[in-house]
C-alpha atoms as a PDB file:
ATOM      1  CA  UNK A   1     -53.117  11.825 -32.602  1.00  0.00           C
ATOM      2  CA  UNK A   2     -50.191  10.638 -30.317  1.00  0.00           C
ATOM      3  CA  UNK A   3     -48.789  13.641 -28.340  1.00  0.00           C
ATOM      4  CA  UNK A   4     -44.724  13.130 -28.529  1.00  0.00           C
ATOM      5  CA  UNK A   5     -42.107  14.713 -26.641  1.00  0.00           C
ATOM      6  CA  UNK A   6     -40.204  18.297 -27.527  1.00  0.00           C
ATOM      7  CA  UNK A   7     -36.742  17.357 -28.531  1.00  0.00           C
ATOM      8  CA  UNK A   8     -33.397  18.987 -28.752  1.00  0.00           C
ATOM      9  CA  UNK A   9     -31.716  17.917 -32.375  1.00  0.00           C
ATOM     10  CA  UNK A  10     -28.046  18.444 -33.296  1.00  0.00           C
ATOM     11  CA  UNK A  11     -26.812  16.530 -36.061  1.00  0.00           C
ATOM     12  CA  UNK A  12     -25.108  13.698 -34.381  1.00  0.00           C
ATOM     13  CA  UNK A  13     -28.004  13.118 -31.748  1.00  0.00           C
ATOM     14  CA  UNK A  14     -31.967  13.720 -31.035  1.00  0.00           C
ATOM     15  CA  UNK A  15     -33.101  13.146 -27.465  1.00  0.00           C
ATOM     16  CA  UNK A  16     -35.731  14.560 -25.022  1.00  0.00           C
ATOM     17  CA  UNK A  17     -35.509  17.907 -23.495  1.00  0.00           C
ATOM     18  CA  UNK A  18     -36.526  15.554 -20.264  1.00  0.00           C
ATOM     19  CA  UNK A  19     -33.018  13.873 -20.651  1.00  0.00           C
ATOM     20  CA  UNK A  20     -31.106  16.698 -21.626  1.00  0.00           C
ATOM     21  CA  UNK A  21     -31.816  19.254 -18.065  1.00  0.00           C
ATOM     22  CA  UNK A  22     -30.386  16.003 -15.922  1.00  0.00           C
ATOM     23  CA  UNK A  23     -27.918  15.232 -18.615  1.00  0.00           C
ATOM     24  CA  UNK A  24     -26.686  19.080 -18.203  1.00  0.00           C
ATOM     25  CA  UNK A  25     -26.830  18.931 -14.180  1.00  0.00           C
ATOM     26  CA  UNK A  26     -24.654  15.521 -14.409  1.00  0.00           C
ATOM     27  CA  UNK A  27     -21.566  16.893 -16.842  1.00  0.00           C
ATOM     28  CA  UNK A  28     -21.409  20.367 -14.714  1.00  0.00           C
ATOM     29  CA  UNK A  29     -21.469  17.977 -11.127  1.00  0.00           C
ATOM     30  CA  UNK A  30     -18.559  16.109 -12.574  1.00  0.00           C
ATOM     31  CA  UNK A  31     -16.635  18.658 -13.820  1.00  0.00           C
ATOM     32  CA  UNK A  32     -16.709  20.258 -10.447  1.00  0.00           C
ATOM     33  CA  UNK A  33     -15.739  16.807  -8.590  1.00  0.00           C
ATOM     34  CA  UNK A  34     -12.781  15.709 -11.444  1.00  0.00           C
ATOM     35  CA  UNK A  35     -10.583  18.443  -9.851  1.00  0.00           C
ATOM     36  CA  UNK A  36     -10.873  17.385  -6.180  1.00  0.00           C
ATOM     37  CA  UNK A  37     -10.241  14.120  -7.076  1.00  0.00           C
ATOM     38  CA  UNK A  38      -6.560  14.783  -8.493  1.00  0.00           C
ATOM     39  CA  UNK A  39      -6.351  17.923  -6.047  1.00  0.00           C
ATOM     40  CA  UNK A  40      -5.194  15.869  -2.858  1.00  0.00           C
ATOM     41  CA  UNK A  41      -2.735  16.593  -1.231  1.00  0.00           C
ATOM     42  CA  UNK A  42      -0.191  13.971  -0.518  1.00  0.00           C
ATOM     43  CA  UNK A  43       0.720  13.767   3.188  1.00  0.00           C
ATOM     44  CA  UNK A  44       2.400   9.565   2.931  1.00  0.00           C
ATOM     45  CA  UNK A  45       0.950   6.822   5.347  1.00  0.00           C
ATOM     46  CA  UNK A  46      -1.653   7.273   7.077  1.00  0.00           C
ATOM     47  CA  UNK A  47      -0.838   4.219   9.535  1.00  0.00           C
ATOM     48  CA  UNK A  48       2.099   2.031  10.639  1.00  0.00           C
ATOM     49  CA  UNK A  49       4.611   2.022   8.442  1.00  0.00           C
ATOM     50  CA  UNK A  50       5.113  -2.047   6.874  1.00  0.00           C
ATOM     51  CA  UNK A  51       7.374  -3.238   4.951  1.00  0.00           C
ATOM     52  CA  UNK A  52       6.290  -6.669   2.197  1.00  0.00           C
ATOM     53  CA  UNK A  53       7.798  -9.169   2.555  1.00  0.00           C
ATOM     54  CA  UNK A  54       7.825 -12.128   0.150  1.00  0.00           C
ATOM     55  CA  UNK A  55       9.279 -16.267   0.858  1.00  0.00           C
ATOM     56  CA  UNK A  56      10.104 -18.419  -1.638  1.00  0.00           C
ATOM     57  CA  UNK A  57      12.344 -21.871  -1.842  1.00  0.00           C
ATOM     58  CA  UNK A  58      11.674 -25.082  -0.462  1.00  0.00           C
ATOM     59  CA  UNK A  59       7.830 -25.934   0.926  1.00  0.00           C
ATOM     60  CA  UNK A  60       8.195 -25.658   4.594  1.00  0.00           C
ATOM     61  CA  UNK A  61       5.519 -24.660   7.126  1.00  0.00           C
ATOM     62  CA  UNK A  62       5.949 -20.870   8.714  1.00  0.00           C
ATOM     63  CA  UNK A  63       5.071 -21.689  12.296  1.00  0.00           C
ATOM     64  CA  UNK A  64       5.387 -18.175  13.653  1.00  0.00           C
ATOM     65  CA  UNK A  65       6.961 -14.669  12.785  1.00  0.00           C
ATOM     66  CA  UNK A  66       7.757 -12.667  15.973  1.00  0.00           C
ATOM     67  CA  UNK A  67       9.924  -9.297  16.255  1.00  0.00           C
ATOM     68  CA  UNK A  68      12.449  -8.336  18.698  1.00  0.00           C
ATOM     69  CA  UNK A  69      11.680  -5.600  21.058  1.00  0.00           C
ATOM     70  CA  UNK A  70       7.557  -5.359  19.754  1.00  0.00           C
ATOM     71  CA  UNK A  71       5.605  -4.773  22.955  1.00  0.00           C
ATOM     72  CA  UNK A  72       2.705  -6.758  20.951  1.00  0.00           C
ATOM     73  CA  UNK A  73       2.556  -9.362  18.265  1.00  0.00           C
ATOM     74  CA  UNK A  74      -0.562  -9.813  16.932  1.00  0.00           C
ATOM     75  CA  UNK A  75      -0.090  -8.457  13.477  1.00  0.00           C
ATOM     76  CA  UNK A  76       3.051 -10.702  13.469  1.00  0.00           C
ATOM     77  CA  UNK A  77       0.440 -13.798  14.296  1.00  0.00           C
ATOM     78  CA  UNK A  78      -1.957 -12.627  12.136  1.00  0.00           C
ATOM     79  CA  UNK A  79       0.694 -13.188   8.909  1.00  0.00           C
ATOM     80  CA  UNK A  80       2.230 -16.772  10.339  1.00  0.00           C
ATOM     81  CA  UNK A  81      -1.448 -18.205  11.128  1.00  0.00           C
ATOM     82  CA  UNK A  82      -2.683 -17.303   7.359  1.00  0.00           C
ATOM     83  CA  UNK A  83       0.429 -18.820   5.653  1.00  0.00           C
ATOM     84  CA  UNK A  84       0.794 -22.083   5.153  1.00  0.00           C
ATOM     85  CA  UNK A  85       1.975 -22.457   1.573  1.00  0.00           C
ATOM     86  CA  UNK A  86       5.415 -22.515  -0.220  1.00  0.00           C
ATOM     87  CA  UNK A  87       5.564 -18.743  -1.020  1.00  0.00           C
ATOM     88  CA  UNK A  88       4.454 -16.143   1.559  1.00  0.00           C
ATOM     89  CA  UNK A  89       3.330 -12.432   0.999  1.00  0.00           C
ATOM     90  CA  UNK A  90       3.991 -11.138   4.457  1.00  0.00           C
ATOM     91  CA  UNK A  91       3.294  -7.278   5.197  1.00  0.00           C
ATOM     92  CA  UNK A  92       4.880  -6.478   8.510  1.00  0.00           C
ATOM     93  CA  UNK A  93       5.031  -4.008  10.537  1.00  0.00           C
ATOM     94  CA  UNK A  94       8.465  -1.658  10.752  1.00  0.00           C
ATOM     95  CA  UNK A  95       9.882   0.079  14.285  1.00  0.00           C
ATOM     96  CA  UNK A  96      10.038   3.924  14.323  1.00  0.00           C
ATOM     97  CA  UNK A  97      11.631   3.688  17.507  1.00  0.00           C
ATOM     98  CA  UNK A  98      14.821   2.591  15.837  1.00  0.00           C
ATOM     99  CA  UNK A  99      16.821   2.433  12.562  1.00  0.00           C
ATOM    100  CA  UNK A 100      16.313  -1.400  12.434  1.00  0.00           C
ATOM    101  CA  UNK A 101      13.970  -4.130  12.922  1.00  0.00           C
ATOM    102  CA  UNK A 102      14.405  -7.314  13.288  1.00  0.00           C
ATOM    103  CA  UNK A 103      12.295 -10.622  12.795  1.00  0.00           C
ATOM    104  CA  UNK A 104      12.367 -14.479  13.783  1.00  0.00           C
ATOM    105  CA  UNK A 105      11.301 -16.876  11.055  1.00  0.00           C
ATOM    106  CA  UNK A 106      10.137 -20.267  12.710  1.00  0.00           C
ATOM    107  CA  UNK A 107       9.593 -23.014  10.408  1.00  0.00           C
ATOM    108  CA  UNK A 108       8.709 -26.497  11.303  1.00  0.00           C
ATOM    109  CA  UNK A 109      12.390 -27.305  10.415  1.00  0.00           C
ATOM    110  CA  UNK A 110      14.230 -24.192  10.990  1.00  0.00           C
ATOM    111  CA  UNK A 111      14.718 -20.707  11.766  1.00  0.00           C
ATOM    112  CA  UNK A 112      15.631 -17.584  10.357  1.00  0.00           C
ATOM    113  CA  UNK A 113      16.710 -14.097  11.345  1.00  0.00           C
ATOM    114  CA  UNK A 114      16.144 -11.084   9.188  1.00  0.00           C
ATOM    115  CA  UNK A 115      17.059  -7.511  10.061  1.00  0.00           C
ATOM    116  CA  UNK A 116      16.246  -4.219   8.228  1.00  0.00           C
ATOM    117  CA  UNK A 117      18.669  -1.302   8.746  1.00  0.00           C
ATOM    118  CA  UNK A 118      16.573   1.959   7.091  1.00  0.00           C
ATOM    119  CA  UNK A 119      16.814   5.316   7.318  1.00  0.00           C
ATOM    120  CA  UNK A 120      14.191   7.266   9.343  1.00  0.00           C
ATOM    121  CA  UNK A 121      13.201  10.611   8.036  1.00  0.00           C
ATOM    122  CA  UNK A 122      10.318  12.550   9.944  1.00  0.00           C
ATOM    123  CA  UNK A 123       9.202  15.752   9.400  1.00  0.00           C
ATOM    124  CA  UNK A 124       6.750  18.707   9.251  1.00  0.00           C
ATOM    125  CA  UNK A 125       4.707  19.078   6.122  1.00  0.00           C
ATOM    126  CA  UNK A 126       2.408  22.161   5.891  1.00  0.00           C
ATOM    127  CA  UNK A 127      -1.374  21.053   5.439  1.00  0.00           C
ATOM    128  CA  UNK A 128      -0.248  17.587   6.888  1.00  0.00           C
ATOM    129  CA  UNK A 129       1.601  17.934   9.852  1.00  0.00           C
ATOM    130  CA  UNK A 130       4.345  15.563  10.647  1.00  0.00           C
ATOM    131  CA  UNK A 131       5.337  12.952   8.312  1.00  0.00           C
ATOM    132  CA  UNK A 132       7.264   9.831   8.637  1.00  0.00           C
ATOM    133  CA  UNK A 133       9.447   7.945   5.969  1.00  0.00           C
ATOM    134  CA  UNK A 134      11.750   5.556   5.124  1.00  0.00           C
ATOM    135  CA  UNK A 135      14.850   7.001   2.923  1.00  0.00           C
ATOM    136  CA  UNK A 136      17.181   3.787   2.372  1.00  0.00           C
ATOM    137  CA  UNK A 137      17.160   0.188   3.470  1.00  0.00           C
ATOM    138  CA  UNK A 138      19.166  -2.770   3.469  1.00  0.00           C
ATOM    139  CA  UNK A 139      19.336  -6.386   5.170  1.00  0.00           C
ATOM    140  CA  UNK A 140      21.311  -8.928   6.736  1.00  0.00           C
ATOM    141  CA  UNK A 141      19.547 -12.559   7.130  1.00  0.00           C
ATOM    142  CA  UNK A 142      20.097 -16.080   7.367  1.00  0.00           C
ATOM    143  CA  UNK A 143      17.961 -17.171   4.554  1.00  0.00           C
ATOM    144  CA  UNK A 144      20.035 -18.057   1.577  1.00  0.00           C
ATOM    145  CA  UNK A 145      19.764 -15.159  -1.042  1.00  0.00           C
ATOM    146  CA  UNK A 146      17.794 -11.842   0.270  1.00  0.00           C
ATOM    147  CA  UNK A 147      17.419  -8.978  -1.850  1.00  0.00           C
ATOM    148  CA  UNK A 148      16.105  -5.243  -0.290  1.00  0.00           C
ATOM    149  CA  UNK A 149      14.730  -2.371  -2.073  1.00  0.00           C
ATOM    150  CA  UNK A 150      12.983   0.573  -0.574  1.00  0.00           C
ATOM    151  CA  UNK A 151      11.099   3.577  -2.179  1.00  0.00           C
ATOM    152  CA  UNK A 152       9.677   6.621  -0.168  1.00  0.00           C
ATOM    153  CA  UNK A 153       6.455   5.705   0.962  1.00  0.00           C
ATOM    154  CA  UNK A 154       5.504   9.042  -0.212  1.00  0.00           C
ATOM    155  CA  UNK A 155       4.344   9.859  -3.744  1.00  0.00           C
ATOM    156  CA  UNK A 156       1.300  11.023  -5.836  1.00  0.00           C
ATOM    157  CA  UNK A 157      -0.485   8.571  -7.648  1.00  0.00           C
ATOM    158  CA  UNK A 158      -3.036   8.885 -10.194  1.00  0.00           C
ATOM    159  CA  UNK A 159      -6.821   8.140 -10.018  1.00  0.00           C
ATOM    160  CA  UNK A 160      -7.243   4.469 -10.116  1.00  0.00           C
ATOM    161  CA  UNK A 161      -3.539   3.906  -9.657  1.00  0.00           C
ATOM    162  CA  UNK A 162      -2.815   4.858  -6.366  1.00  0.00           C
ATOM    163  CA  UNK A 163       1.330   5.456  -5.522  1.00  0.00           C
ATOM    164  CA  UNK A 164       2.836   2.334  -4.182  1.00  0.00           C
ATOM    165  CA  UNK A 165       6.506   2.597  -2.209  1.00  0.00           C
ATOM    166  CA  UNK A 166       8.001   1.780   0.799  1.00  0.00           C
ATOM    167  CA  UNK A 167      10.448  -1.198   1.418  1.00  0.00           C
ATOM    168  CA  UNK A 168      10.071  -4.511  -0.570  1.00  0.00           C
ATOM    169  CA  UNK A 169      11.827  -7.885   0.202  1.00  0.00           C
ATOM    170  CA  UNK A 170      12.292 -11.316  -1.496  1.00  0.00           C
ATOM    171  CA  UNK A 171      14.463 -14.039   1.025  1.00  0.00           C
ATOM    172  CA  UNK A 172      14.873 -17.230  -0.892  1.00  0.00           C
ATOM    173  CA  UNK A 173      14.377 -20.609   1.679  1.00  0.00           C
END
């Protein structure tokens, strides 16, 4: 006689009592971790503030990408050393020391100058402390067509889709 197993039965579903204690301790663990999930509290960036940056137009070589006024460049290396083809996603770093930045595109047969007017808005956030964001932008550059558009980099976004704003540019070679 073959000894079997005590089992719960519903009428969708017959399983092991075995299964059904780690089954029960799984369901109530994740209905106590759902809510934290969603429960954050949004307090924006949580490091330097960037804004993207995409090239597009004619192939030509980005030799180097520096800033005016940065006391160091290596992020700005960083981006011209890794792009070499005809479109460029660029993330680079914006001043909160001023209302502008501005950036030097050298390529192998020109240059261009960009600058960013925004709006700086800092303040205090209870549970977060003090907060820094971008309100409005806009640009002036010697590229041919350049189009600006910023979003606060602060909003919620949803498990698995995390909030994306800040300020995003297209400059056309």
């Amino acid at each position: 006689m073959e000894k079997s197993l005590p089992t719960i039965e519903s009428d969708l579903v017959s399983f092991p009592i075995s299964y059904a204690l780690p089954m029960k301790h799984f369901l109530l663990s994740l209905l106590l971790i759902l809510p934290l999930l969603n429960g954050c509290q949004e307090c924006g960036p949580q490091k330097e503030l960037t804004v993207d940056v995409s090239i597009s137009g004619t192939p030509n070589r980005l030799k180097k990408i520096t800033a005016l006024g940065v006391l160091n460049d290596e992020k700005l290396k960083e981006q011209s050393d890794s792009t070499l083809k005809d479109y460029w996603m660029l993330k680079l770093p914006i001043s909160l020391n001023s209302d502008q930045t501005t950036y030097i595109f050298e390529f192998e047969n020109r240059t261009d100058t960009m600058a960013i007017f925004y709006v700086r808005d800092f303040y205090y956030e209870d549970g977060c402390g003090f907060v820094a964001d971008v309100k409005s932008a806009r640009g002036l550059s010697t590229f041919s067509n350049l189009s600006v558009s910023a979003t606060s980099y602060i909003g919620k976004g949803e498990f698995l889709n995390p909030y994306h704003g800040g300020i995003r540019i297209h400059a056309y070679l």
